[in-house]
C-alpha atoms as a PDB file:
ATOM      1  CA  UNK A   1      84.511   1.343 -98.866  1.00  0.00           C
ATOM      2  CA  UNK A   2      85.742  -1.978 -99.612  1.00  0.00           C
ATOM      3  CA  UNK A   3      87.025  -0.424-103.069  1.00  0.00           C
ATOM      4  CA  UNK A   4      88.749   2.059-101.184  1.00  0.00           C
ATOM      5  CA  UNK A   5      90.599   0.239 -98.728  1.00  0.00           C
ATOM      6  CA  UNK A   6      91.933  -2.306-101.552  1.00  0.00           C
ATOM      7  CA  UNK A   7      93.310   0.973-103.623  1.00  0.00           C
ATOM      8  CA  UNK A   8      95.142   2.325-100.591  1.00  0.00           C
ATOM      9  CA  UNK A   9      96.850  -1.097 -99.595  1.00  0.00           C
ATOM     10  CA  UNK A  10      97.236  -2.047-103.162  1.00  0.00           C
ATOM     11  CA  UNK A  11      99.201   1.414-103.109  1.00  0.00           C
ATOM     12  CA  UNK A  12     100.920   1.004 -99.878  1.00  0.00           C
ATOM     13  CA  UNK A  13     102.382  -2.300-100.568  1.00  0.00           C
ATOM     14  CA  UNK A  14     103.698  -2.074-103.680  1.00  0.00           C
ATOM     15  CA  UNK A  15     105.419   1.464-102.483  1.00  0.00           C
ATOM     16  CA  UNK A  16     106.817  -0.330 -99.696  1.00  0.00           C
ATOM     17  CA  UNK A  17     108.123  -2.930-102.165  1.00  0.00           C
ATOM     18  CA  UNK A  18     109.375  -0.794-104.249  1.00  0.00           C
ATOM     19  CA  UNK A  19     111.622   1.590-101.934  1.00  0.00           C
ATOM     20  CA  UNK A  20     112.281  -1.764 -99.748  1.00  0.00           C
ATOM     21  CA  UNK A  21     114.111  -2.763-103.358  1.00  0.00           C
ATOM     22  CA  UNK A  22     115.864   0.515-103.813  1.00  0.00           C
ATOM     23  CA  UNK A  23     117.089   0.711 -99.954  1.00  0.00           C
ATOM     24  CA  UNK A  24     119.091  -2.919-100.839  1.00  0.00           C
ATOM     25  CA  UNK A  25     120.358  -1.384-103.695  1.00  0.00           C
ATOM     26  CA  UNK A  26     121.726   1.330-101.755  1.00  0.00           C
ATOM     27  CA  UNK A  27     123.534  -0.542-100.057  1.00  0.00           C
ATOM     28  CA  UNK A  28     125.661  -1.724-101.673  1.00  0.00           C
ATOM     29  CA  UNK A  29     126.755   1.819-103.372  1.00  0.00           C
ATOM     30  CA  UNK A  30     129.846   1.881-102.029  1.00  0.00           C
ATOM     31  CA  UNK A  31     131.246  -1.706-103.941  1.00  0.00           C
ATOM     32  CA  UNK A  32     133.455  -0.537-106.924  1.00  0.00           C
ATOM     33  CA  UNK A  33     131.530  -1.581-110.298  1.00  0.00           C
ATOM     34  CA  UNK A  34     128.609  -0.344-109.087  1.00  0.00           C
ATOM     35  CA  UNK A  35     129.432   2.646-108.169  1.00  0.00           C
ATOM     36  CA  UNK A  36     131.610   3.508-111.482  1.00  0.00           C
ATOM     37  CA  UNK A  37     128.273   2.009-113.546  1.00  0.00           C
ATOM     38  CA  UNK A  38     125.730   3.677-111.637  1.00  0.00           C
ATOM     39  CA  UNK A  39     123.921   0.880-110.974  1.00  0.00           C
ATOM     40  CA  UNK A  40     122.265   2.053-107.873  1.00  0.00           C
ATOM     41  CA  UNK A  41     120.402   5.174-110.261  1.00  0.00           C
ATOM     42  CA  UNK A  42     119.699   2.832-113.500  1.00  0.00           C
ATOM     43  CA  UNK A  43     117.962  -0.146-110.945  1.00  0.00           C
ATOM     44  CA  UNK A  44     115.614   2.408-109.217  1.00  0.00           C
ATOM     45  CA  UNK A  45     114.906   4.536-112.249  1.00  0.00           C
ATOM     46  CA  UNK A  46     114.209   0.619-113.750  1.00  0.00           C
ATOM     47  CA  UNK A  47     111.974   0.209-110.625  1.00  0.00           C
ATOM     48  CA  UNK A  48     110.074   2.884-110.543  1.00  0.00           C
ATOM     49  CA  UNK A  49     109.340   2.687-114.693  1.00  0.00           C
ATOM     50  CA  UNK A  50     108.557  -0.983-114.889  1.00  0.00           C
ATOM     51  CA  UNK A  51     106.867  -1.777-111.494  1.00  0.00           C
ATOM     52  CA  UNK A  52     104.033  -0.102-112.321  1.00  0.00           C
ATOM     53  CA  UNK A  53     104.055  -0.231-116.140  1.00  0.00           C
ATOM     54  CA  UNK A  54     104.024  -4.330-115.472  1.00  0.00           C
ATOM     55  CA  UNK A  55     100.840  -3.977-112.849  1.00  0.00           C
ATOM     56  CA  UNK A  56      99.255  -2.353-115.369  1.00  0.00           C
ATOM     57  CA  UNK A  57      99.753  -4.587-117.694  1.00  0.00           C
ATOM     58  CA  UNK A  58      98.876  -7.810-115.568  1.00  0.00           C
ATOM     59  CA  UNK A  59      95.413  -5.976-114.454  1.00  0.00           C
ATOM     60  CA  UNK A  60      94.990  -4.659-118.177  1.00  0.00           C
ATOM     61  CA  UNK A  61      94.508  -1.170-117.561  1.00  0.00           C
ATOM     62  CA  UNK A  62      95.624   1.127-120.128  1.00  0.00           C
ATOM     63  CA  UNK A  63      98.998   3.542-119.006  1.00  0.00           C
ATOM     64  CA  UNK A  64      96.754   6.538-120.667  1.00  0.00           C
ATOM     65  CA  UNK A  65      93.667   6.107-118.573  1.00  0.00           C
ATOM     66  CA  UNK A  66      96.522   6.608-115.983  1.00  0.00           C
ATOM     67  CA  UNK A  67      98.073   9.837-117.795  1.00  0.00           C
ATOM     68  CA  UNK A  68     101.333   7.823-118.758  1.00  0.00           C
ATOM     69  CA  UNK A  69     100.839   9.492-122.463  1.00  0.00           C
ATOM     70  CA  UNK A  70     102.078  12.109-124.964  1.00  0.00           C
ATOM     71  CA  UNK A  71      98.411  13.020-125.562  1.00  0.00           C
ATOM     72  CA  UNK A  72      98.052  17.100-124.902  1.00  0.00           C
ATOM     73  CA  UNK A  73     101.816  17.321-124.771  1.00  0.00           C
ATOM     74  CA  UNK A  74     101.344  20.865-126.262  1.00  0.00           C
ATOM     75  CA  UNK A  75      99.449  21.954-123.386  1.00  0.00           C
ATOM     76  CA  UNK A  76     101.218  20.426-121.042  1.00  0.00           C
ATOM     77  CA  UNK A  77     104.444  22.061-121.908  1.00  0.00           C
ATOM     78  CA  UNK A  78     103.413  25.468-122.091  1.00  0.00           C
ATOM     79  CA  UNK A  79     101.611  24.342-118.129  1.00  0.00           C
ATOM     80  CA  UNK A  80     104.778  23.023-117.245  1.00  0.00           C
ATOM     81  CA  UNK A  81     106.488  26.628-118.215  1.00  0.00           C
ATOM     82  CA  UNK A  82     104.623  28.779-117.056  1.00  0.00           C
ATOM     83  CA  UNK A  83     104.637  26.826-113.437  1.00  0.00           C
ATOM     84  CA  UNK A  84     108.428  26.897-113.800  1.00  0.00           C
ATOM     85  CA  UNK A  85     108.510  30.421-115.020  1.00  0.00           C
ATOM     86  CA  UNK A  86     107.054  31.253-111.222  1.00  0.00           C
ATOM     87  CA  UNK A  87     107.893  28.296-109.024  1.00  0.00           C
ATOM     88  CA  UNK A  88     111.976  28.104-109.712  1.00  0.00           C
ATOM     89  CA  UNK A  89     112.633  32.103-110.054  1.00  0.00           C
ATOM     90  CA  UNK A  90     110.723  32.549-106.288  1.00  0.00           C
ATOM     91  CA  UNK A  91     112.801  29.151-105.093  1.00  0.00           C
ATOM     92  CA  UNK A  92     115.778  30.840-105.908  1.00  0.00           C
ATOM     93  CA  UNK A  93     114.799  34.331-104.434  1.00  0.00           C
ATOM     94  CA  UNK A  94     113.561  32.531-101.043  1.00  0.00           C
ATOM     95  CA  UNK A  95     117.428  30.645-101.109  1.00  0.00           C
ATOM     96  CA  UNK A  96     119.919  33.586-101.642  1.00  0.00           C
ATOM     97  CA  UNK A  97     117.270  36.019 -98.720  1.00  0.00           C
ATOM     98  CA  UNK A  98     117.701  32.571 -96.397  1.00  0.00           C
ATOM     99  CA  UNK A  99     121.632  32.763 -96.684  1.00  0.00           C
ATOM    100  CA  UNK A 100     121.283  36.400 -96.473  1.00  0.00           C
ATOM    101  CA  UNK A 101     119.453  36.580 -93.131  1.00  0.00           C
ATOM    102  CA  UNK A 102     119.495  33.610 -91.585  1.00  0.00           C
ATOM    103  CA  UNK A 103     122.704  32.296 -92.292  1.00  0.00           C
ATOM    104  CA  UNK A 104     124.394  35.381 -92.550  1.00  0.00           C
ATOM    105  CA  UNK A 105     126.138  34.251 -95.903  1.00  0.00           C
ATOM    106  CA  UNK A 106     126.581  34.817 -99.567  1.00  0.00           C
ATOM    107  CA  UNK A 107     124.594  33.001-101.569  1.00  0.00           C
ATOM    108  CA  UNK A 108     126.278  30.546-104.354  1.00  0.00           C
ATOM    109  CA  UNK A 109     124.310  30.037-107.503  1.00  0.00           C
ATOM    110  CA  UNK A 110     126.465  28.557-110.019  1.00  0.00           C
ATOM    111  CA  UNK A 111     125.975  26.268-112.954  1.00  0.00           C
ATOM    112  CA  UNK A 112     127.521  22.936-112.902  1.00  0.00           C
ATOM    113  CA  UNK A 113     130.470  21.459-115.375  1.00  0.00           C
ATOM    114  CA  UNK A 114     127.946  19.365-118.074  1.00  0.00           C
ATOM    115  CA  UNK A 115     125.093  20.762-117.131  1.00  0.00           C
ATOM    116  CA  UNK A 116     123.094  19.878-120.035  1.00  0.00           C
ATOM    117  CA  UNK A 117     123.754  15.989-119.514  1.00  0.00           C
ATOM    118  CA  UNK A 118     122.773  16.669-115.911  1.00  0.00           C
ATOM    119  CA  UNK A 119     119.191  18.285-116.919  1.00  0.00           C
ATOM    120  CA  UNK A 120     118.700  15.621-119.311  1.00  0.00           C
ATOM    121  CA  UNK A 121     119.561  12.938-116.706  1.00  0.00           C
ATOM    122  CA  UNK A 122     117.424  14.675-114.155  1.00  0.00           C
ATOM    123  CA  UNK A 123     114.928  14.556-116.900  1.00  0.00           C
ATOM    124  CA  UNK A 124     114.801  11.516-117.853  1.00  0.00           C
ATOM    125  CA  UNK A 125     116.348   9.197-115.151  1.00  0.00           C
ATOM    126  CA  UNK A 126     114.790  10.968-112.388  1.00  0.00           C
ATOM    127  CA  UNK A 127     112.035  12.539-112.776  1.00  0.00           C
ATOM    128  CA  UNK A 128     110.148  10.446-115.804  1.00  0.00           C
ATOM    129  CA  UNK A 129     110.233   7.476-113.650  1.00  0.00           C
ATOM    130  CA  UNK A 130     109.208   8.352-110.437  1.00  0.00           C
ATOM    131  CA  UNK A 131     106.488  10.665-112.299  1.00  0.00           C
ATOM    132  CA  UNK A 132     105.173   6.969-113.716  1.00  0.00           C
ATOM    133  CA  UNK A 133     105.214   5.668-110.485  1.00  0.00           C
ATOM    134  CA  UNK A 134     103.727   8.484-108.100  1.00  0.00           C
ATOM    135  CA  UNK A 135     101.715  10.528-110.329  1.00  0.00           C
ATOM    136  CA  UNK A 136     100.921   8.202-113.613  1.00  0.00           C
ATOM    137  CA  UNK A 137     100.251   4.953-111.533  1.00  0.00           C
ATOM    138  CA  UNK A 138     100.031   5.580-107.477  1.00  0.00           C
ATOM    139  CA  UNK A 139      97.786   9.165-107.751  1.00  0.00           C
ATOM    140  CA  UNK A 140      95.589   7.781-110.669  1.00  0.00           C
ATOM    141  CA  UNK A 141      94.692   4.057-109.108  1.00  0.00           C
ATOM    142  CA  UNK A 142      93.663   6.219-105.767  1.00  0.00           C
ATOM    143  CA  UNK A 143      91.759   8.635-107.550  1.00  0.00           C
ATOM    144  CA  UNK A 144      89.620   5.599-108.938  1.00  0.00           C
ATOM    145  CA  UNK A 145      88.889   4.355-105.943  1.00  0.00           C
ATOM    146  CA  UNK A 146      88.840   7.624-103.125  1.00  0.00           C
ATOM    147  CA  UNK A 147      85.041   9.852-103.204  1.00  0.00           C
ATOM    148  CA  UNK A 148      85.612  13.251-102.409  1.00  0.00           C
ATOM    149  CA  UNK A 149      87.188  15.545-104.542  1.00  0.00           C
ATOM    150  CA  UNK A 150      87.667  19.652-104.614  1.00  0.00           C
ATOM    151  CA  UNK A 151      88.471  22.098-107.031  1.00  0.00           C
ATOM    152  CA  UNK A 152      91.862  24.220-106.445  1.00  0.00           C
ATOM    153  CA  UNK A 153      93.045  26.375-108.857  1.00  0.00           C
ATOM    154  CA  UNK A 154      91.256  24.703-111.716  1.00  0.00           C
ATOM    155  CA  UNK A 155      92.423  21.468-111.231  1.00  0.00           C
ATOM    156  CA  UNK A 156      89.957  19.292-109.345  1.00  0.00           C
ATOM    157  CA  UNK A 157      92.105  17.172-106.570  1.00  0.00           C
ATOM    158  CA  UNK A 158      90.854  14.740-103.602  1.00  0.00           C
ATOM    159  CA  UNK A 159      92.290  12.313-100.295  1.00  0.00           C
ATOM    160  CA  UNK A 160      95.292  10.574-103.716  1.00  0.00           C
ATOM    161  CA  UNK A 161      96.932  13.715-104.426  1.00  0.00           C
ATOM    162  CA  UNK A 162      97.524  14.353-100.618  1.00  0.00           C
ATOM    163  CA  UNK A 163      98.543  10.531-100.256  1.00  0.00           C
ATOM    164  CA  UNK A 164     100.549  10.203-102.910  1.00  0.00           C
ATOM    165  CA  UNK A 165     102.425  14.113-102.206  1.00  0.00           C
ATOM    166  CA  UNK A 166     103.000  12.320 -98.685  1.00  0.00           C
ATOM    167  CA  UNK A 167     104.143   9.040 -99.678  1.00  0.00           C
ATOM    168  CA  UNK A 168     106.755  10.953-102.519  1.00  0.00           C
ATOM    169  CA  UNK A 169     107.941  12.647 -99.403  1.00  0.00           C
ATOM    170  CA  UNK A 170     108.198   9.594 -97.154  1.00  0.00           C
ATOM    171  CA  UNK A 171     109.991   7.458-100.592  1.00  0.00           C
ATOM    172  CA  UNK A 172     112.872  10.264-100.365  1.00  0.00           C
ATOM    173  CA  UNK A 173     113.238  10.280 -96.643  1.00  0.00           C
ATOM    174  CA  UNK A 174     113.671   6.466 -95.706  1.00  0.00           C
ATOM    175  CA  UNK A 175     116.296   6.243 -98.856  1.00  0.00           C
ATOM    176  CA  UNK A 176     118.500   8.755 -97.618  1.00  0.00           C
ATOM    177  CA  UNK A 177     117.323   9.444 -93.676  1.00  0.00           C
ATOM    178  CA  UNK A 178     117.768  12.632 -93.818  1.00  0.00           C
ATOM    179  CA  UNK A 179     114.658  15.000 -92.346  1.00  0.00           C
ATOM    180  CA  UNK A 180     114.446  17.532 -94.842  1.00  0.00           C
ATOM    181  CA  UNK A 181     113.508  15.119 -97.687  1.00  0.00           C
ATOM    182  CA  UNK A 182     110.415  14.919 -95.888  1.00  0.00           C
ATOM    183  CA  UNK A 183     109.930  18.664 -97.800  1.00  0.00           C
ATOM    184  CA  UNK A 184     109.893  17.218-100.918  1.00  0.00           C
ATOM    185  CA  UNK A 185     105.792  16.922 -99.707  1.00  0.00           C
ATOM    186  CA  UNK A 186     105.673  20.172-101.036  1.00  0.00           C
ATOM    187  CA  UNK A 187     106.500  19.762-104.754  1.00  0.00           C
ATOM    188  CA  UNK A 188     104.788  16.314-104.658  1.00  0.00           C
ATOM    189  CA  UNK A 189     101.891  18.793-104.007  1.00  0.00           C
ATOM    190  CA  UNK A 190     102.960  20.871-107.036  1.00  0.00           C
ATOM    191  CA  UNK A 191     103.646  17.500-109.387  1.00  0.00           C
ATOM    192  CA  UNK A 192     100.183  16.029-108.452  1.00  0.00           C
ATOM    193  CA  UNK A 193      98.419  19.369-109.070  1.00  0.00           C
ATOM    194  CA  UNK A 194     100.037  19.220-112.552  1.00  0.00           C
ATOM    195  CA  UNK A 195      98.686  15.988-112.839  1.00  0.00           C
ATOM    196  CA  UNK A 196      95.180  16.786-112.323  1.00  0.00           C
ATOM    197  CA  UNK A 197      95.167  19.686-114.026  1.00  0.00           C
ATOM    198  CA  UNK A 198      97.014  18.639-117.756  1.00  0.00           C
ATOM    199  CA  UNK A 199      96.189  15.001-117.548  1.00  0.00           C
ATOM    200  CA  UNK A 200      99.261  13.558-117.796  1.00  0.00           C
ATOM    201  CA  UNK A 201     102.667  13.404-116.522  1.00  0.00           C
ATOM    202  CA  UNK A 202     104.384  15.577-118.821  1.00  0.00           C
ATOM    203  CA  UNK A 203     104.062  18.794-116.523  1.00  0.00           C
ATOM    204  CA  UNK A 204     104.608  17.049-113.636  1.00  0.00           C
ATOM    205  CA  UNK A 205     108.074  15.089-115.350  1.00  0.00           C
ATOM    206  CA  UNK A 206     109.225  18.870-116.949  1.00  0.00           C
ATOM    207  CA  UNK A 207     108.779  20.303-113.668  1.00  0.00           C
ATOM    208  CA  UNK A 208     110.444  17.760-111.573  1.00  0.00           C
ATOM    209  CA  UNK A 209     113.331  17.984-114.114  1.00  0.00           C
ATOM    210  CA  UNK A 210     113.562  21.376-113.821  1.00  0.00           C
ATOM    211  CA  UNK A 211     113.569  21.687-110.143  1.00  0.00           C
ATOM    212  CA  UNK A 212     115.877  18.952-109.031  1.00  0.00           C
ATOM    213  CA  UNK A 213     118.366  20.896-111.513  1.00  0.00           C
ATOM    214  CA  UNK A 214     117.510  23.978-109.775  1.00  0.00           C
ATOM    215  CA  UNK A 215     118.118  22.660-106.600  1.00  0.00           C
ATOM    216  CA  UNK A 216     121.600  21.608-108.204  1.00  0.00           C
ATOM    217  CA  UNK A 217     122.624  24.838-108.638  1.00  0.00           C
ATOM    218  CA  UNK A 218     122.663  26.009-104.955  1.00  0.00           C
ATOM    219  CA  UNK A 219     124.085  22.869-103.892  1.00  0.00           C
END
């Protein structure tokens, strides 16, 4: 129990540190130079890569015991496709009937000027660096220390995949303070799943890539 409890504050603690960080860099979006250099994105991608890359290192665990590796990237890839290949096409179906017949309005799916840039950014300065923090580091330190695990959909899953989908969620919502981040639970869900289930972060990273461009193209 003792084990436990030190894995969920260790957790806690260094999530709180690490969106505490990102919230003062927020702040000061609006001066000029940072905004035209982007410095808000670069220092919380930065965060969320070498936080936990570091506290592995101090504690001398190895990233890959904590799926931070290329190792099965074939599998993962054709995972991470075949998730997409369902996941994005229905996410787009359930938008344009919601506009349709709740909103009463035409739905706008339309692909952004420099789109490619965008999916690489989203990619790789988005989604592979909160994957290393929530999935590679958070999920995998509370999965060696939480009992109890079940199997769902082949992928066997316990009390850090729900903590970690929750605390994803609760990361988005007190940066921007805005109640519907608080859904992004729902693909934490998805990106831990992905986790368990490949191994690594790969999946997880592709499909986080691929659906905060999605979401760009019905914004």
């Amino acid at each position: 129990m003792r084990r436990s409890v030190r894995a969920v504050l260790e957790v806690t603690l260094v999530f709180l540190g690490v969106i505490g960080a990102c919230k003062i860099l927020d702040s000061f979006r609006g001066v000029g130079w940072i905004a035209r250099h982007d410095v808000v994105a670069i220092g919380a991608a930065c965060l969320f890569l070498y936080v936990p890359l570091a506290l592995l290192q101090i504690s001398r665990r190895e990233p890959r015991d904590y799926g931070i590796t290329l190792r099965g990237s074939g599998a993962s890839l054709r995972t991470a496709l075949a998730v997409s290949a369902v996941v994005l096409p229905a996410f787009l179906l359930l938008y344009v009937l919601c506009r349709k017949f709740c909103f009463h309005a035409p739905a706008r799916i339309v692909l952004p000027a420099g789109w490619s840039l965008l999916l690489i950014y989203h990619l790789v300065g988005v989604a592979l660096p909160e994957e290393v923090f929530y999935r590679g580091y958070m999920q995998s330190r509370l999965n060696t220390a939480l009992p109890g695990r079940v199997r769902l959909l082949a992928a066997s899953v316990g009390v850090g995949w729900l903590y970690t989908a929750l605390l994803f969620a609760l990361g988005h919502f007190l940066i921007a303070h805005r109640l519907e981040r608080l859904a992004t639970f729902f693909p934490g869900l998805l990106f831990g799943w992905l986790r368990e289930r490949t191994g690594s972060i790969v999946a997880p990273t592709l499909v986080h890539g691929l659906c905060n461009f999605t979401v760009l193209l019905v914004a």
